[in-house]
PDB file of N, CA and C in Angstrom:
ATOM      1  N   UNK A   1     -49.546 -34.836  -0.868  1.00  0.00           N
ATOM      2  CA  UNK A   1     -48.878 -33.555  -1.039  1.00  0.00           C
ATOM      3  C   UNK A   1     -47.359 -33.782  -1.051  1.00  0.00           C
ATOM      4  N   UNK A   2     -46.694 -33.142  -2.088  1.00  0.00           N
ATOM      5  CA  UNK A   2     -45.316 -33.806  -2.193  1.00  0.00           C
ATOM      6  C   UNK A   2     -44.364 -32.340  -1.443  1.00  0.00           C
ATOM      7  N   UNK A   3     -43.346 -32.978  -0.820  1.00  0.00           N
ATOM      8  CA  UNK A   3     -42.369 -31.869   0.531  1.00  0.00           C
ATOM      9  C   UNK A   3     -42.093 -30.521  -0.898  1.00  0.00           C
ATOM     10  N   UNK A   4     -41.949 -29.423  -0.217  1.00  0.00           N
ATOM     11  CA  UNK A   4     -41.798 -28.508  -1.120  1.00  0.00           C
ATOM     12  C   UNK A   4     -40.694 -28.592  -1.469  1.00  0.00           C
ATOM     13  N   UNK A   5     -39.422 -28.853   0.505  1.00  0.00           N
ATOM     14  CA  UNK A   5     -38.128 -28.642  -0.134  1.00  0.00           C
ATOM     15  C   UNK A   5     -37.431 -30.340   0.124  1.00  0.00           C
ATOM     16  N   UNK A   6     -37.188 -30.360  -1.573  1.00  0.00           N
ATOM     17  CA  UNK A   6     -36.135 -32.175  -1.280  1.00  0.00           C
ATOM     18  C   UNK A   6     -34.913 -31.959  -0.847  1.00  0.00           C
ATOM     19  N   UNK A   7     -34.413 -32.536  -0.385  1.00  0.00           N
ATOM     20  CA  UNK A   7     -32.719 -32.377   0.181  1.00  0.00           C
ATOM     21  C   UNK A   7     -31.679 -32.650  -0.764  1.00  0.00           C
ATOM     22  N   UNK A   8     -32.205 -33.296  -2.002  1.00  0.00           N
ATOM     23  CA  UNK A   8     -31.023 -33.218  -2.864  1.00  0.00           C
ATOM     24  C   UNK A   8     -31.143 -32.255  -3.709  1.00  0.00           C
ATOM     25  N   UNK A   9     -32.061 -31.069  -3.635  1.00  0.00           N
ATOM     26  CA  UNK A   9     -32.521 -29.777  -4.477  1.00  0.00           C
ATOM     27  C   UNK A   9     -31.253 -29.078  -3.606  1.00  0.00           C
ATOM     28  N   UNK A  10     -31.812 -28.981  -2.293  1.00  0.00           N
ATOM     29  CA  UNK A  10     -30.912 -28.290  -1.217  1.00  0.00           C
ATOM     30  C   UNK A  10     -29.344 -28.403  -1.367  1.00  0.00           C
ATOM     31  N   UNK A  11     -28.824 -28.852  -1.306  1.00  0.00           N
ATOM     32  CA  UNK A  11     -27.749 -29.531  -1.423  1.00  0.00           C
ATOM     33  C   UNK A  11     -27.208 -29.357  -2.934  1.00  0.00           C
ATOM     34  N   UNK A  12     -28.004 -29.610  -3.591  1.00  0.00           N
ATOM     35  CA  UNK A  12     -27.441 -29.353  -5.072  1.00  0.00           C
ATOM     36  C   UNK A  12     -27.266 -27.612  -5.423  1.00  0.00           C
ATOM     37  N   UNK A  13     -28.313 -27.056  -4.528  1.00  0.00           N
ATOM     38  CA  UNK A  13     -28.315 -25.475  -4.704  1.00  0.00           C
ATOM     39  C   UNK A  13     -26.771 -24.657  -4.010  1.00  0.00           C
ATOM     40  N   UNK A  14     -26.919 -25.770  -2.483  1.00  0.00           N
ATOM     41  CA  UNK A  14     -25.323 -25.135  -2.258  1.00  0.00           C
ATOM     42  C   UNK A  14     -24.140 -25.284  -2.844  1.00  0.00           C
ATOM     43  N   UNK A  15     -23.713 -26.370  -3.469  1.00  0.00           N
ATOM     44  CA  UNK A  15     -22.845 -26.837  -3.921  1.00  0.00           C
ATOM     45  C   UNK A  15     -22.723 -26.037  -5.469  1.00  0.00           C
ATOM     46  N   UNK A  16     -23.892 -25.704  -5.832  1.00  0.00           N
ATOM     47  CA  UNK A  16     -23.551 -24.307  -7.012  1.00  0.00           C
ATOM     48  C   UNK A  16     -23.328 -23.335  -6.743  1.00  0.00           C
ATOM     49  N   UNK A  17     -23.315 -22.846  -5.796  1.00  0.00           N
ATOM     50  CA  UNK A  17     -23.384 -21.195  -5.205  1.00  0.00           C
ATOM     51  C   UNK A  17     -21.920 -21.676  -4.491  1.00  0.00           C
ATOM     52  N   UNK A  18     -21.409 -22.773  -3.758  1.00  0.00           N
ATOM     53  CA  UNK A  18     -20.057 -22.943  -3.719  1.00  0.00           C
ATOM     54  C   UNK A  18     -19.320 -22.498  -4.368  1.00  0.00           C
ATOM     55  N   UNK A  19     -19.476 -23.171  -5.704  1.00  0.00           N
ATOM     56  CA  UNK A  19     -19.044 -23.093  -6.684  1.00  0.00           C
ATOM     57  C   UNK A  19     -18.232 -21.545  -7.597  1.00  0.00           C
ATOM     58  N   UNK A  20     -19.445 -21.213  -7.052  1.00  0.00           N
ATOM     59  CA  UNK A  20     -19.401 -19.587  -7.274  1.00  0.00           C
ATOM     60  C   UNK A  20     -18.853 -19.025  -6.699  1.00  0.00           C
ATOM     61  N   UNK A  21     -18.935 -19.015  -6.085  1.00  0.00           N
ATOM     62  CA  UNK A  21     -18.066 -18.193  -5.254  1.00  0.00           C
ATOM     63  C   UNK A  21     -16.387 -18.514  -4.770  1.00  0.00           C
ATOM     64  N   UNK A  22     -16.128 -19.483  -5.249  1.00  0.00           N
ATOM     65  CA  UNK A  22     -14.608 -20.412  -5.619  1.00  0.00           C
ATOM     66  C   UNK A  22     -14.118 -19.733  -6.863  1.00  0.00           C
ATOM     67  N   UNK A  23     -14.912 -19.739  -7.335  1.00  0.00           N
ATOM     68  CA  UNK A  23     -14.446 -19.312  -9.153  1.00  0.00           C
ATOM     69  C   UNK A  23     -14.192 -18.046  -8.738  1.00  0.00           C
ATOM     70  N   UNK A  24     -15.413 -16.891  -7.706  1.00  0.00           N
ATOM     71  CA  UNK A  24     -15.111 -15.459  -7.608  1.00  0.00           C
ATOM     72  C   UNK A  24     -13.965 -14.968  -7.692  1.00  0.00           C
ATOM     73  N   UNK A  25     -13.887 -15.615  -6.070  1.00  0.00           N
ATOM     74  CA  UNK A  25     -12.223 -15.672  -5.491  1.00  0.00           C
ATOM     75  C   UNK A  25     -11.312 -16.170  -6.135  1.00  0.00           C
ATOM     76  N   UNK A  26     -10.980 -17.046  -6.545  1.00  0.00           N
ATOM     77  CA  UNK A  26      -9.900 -17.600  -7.243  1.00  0.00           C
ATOM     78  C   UNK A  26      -9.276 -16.725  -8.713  1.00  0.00           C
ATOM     79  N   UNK A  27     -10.784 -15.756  -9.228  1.00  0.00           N
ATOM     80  CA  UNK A  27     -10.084 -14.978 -10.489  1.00  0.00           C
ATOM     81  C   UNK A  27      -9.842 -13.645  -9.572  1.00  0.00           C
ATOM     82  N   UNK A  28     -10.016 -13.728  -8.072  1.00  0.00           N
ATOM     83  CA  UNK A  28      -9.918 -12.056  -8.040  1.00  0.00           C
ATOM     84  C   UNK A  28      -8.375 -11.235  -8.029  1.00  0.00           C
ATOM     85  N   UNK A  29      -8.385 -10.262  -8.053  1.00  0.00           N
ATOM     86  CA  UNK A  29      -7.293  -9.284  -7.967  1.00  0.00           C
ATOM     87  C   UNK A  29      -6.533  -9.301  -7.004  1.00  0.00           C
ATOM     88  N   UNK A  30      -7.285  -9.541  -5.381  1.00  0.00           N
ATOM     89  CA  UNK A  30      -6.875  -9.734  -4.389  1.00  0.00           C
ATOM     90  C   UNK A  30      -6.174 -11.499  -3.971  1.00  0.00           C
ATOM     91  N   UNK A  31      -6.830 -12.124  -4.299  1.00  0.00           N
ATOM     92  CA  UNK A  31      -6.130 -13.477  -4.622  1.00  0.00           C
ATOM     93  C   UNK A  31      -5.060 -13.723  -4.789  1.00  0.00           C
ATOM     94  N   UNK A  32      -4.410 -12.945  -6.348  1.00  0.00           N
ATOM     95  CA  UNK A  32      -3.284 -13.240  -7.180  1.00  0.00           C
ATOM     96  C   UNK A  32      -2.325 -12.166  -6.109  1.00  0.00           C
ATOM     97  N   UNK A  33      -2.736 -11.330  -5.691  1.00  0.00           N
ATOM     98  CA  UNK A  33      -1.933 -10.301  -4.811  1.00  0.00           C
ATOM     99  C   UNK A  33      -1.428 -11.216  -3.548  1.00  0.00           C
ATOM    100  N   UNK A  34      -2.472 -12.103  -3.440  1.00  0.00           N
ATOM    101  CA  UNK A  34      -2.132 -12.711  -1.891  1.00  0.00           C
ATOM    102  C   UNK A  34      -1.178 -13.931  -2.405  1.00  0.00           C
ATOM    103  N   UNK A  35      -0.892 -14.755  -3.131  1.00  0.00           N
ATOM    104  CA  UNK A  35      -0.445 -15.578  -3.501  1.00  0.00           C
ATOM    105  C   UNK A  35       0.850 -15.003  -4.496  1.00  0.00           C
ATOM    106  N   UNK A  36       1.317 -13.762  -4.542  1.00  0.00           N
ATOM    107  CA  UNK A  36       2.453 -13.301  -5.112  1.00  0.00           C
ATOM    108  C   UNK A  36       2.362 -13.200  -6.907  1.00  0.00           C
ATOM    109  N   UNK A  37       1.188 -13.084  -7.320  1.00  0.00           N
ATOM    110  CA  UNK A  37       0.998 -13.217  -9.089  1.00  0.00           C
ATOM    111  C   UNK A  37       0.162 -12.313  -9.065  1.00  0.00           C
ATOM    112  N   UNK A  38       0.448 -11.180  -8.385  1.00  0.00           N
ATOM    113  CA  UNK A  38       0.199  -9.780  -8.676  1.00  0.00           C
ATOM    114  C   UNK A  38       0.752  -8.674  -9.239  1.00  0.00           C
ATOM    115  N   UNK A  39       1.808  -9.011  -9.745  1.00  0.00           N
ATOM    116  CA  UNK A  39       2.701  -8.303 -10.295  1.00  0.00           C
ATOM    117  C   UNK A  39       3.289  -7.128  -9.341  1.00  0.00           C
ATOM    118  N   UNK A  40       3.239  -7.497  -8.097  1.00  0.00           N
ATOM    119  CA  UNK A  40       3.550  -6.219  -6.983  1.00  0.00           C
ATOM    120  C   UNK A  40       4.949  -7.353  -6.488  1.00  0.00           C
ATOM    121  N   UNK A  41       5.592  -6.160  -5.193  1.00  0.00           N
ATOM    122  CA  UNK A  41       6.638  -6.818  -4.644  1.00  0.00           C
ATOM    123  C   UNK A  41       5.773  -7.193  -3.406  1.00  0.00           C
ATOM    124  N   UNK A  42       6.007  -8.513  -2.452  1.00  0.00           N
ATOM    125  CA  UNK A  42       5.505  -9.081  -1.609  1.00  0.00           C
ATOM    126  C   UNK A  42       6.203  -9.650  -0.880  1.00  0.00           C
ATOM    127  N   UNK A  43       6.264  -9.816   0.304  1.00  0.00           N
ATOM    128  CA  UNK A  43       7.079 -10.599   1.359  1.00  0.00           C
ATOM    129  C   UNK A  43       7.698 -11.547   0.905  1.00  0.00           C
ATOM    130  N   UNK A  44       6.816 -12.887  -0.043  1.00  0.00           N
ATOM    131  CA  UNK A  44       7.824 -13.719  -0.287  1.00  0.00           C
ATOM    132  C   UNK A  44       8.301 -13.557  -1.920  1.00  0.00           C
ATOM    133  N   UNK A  45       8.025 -12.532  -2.862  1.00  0.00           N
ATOM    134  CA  UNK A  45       8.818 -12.428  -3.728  1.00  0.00           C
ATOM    135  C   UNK A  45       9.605 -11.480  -3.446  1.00  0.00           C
ATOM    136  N   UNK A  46      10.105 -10.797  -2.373  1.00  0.00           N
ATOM    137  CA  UNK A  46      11.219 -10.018  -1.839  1.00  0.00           C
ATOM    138  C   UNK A  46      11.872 -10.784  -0.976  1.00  0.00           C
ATOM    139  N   UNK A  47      11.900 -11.989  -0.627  1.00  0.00           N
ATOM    140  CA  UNK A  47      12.881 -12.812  -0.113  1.00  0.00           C
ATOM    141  C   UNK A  47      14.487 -12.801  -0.454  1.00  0.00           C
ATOM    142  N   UNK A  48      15.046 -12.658   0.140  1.00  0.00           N
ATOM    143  CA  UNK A  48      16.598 -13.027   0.388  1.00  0.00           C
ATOM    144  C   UNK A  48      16.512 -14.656  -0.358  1.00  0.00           C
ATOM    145  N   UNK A  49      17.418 -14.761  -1.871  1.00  0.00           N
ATOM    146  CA  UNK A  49      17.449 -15.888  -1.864  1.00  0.00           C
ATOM    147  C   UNK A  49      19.053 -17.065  -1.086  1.00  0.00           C
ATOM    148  N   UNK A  50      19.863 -15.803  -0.833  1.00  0.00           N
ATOM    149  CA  UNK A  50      21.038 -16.637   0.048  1.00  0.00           C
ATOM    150  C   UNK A  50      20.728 -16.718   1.587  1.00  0.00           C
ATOM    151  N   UNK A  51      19.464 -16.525   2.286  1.00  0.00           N
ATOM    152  CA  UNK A  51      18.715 -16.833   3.364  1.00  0.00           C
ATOM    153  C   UNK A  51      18.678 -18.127   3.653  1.00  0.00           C
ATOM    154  N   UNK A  52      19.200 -18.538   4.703  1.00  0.00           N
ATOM    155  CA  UNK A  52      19.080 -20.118   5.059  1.00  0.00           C
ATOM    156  C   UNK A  52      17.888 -20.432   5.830  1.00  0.00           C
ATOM    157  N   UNK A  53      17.143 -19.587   6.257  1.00  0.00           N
ATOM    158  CA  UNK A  53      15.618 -19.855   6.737  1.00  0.00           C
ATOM    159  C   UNK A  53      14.670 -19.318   5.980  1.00  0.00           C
ATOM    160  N   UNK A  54      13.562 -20.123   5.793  1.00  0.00           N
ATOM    161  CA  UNK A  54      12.383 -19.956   4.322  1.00  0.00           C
ATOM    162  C   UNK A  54      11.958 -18.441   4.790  1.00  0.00           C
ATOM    163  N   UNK A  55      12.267 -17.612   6.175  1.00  0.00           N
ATOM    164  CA  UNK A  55      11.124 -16.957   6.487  1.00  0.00           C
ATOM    165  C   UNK A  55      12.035 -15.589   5.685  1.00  0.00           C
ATOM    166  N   UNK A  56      13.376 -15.922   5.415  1.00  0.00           N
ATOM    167  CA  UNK A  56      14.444 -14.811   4.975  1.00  0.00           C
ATOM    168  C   UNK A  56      15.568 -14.320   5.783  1.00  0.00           C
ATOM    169  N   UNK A  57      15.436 -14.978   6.837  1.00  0.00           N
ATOM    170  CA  UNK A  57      16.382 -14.340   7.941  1.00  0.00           C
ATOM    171  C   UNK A  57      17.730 -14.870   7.498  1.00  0.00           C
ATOM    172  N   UNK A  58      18.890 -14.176   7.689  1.00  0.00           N
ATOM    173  CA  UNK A  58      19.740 -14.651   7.176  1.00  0.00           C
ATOM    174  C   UNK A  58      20.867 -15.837   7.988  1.00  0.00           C
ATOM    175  N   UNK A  59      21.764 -16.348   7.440  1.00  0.00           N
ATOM    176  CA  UNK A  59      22.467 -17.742   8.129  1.00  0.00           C
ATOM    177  C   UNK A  59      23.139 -16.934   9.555  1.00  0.00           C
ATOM    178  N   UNK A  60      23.272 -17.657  10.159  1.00  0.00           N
ATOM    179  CA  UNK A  60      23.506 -17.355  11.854  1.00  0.00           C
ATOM    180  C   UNK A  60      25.314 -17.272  11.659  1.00  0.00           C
ATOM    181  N   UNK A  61      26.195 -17.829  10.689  1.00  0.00           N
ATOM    182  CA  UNK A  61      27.551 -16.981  10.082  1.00  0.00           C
ATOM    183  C   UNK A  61      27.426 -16.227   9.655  1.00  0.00           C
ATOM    184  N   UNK A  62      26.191 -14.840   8.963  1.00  0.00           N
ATOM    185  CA  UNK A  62      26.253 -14.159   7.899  1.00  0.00           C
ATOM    186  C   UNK A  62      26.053 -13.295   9.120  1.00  0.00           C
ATOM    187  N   UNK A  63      25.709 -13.555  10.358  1.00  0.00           N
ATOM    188  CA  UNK A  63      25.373 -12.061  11.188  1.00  0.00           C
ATOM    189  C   UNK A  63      26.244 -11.647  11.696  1.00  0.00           C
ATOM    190  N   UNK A  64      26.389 -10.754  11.992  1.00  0.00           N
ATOM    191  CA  UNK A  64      27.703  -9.546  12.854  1.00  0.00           C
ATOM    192  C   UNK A  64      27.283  -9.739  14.146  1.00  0.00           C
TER     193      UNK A  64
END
C-alpha cells in the first residue's frame, strides 16, 4: 500500500500557495500605500529634505 501523503507533494503544495500569496500582497493596494507608491502623502514622502536625521527632525542649529 503506497503512503497517501509523500512529503515532497507536501512541501511542494506549500511552497505554491506561498507563492500565492507573495504575489497577492506584493500587487496589493495596501502594499504600494505602505511602501510610499501609493500615490498618497506618507510619513516618509512628507519628509523634511533639509532634516539632518532620517526620521525628519530637524538639525539641533535649526531649533529655537
Amino acid at each position: 500500500m503506497a503512503k497517501a501523503y509523500h512529503p515532497l507533494r507536501i512541501i511542494l503544495a506549500l511552497m505554491v500557495i506561498l507563492v500565492l500569496i507573495l504575489m497577492d500582497h506584493l500587487h496589493s493596494p495596501t502594499f504600494r500605500f505602505n511602501s510610499g507608491q501609493g500615490n498618497v502623502q506618507t510619513t516618509l514622502s512628507q519628509r523634511d529634505q533639509s532634516a539632518c536625521a532620517p526620521c525628519g527632525a530637524p538639525c539641533p542649529s535649526a531649533r529655537e
